[in-house]
C-alpha atoms as a PDB file:
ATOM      1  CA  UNK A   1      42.130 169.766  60.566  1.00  0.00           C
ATOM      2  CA  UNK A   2      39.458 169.781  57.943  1.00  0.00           C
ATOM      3  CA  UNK A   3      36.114 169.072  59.533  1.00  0.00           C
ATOM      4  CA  UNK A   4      33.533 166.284  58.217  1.00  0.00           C
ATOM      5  CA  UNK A   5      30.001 165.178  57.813  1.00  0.00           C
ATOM      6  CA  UNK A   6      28.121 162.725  57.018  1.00  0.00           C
ATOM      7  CA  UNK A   7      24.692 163.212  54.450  1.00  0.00           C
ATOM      8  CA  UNK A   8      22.225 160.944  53.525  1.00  0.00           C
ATOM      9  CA  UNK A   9      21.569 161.277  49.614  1.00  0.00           C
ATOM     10  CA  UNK A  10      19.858 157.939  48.838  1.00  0.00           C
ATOM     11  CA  UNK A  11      16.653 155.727  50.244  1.00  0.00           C
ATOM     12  CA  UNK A  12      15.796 152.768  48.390  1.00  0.00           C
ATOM     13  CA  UNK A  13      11.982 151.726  48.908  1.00  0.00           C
ATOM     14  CA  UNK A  14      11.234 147.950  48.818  1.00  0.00           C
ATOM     15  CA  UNK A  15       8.667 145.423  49.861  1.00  0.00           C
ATOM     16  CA  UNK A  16       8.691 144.379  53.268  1.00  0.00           C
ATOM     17  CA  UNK A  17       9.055 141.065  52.591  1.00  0.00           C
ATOM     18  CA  UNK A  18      11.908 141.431  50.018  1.00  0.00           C
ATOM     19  CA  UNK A  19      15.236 142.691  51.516  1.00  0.00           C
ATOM     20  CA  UNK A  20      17.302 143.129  48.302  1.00  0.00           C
ATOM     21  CA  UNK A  21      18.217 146.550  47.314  1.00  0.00           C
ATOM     22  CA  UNK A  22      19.141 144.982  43.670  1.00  0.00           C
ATOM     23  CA  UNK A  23      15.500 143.587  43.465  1.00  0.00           C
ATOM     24  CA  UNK A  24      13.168 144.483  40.243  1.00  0.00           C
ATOM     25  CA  UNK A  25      10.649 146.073  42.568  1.00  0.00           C
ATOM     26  CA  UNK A  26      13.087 148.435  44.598  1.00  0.00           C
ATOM     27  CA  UNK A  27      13.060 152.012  44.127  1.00  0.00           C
ATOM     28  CA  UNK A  28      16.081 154.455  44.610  1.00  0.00           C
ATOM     29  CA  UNK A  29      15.426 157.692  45.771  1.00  0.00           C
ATOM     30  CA  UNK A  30      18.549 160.369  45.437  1.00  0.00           C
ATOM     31  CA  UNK A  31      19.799 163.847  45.510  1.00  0.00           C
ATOM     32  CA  UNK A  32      21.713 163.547  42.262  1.00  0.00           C
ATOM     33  CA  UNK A  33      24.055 166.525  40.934  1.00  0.00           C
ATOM     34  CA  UNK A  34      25.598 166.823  37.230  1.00  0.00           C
ATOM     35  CA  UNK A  35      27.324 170.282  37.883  1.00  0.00           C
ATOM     36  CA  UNK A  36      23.806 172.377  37.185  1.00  0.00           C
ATOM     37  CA  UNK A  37      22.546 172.069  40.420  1.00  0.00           C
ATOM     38  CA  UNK A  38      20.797 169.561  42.916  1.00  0.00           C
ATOM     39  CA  UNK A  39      17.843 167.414  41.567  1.00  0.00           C
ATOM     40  CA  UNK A  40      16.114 164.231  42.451  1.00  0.00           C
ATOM     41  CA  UNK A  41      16.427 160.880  40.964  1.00  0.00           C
ATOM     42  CA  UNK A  42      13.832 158.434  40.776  1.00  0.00           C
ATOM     43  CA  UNK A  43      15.089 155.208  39.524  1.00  0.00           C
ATOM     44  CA  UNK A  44      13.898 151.269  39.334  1.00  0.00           C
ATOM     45  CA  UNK A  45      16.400 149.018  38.214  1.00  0.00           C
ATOM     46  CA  UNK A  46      15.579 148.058  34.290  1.00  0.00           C
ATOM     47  CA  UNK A  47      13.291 150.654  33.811  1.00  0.00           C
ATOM     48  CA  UNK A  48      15.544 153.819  33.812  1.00  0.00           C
ATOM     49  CA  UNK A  49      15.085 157.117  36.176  1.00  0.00           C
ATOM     50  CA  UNK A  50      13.151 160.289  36.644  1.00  0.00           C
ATOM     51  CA  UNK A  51      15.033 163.455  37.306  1.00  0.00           C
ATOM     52  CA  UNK A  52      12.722 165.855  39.303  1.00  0.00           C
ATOM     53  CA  UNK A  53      13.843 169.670  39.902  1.00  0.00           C
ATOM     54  CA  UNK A  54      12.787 170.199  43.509  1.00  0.00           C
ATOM     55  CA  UNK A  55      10.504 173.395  43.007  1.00  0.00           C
ATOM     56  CA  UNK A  56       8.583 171.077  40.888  1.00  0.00           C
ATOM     57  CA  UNK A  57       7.845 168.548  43.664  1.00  0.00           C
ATOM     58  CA  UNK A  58       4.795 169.916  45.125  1.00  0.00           C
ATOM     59  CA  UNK A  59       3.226 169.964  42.029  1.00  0.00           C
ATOM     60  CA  UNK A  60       4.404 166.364  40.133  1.00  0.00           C
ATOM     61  CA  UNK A  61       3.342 164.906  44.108  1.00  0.00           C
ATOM     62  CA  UNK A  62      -0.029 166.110  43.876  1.00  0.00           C
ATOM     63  CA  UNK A  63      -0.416 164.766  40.006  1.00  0.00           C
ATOM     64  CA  UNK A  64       0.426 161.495  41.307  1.00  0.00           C
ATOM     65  CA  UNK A  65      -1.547 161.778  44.522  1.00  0.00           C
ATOM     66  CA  UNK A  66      -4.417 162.621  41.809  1.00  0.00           C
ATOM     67  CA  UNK A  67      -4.260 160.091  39.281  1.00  0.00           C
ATOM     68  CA  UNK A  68      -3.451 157.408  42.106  1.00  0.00           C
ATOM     69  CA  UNK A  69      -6.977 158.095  43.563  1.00  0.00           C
ATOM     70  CA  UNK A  70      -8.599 157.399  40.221  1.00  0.00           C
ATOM     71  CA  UNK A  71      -6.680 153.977  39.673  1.00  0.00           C
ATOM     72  CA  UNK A  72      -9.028 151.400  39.795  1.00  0.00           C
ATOM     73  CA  UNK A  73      -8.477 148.700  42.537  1.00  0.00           C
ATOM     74  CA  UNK A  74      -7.904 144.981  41.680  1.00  0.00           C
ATOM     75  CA  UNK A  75      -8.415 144.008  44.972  1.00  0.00           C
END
């Protein structure tokens, strides 16, 4: 009998207060996989996707992390 398991390969990120996956302000997350090789997918709906190799994480996190830190708060 073949054997089976069962892997995550998507999180979708959304406001608390909004509990619509389909919603303008969700964000998928995904291990994506066009025959080359695993790589991540960052993708909002109507604005198209980011694919990110994952050796390249570390460094496209701490770019964000940076430029995050120098946004200037409207609050």
């Amino acid at each position: 009998m073949t054997e089976y398991k069962t892997r995550t390969t998507q999180l979708v990120v959304h406001p608390a207060n909004d509990s619509s996956t389909f919603s303008e302000m969700a964000t998928r997350v995904s291990i994506d996989d066009e025959g080359g090789g695993e790589f991540l997918k960052v993708e909002q709906t109507n604005t198209g996707a980011i694919l990110i190799n994952p050796g390249e994480w570390p460094a496209i996190r701490e770019a964000i992390d940076r430029m995050a830190a120098e946004c200037r708060s409207e609050q």
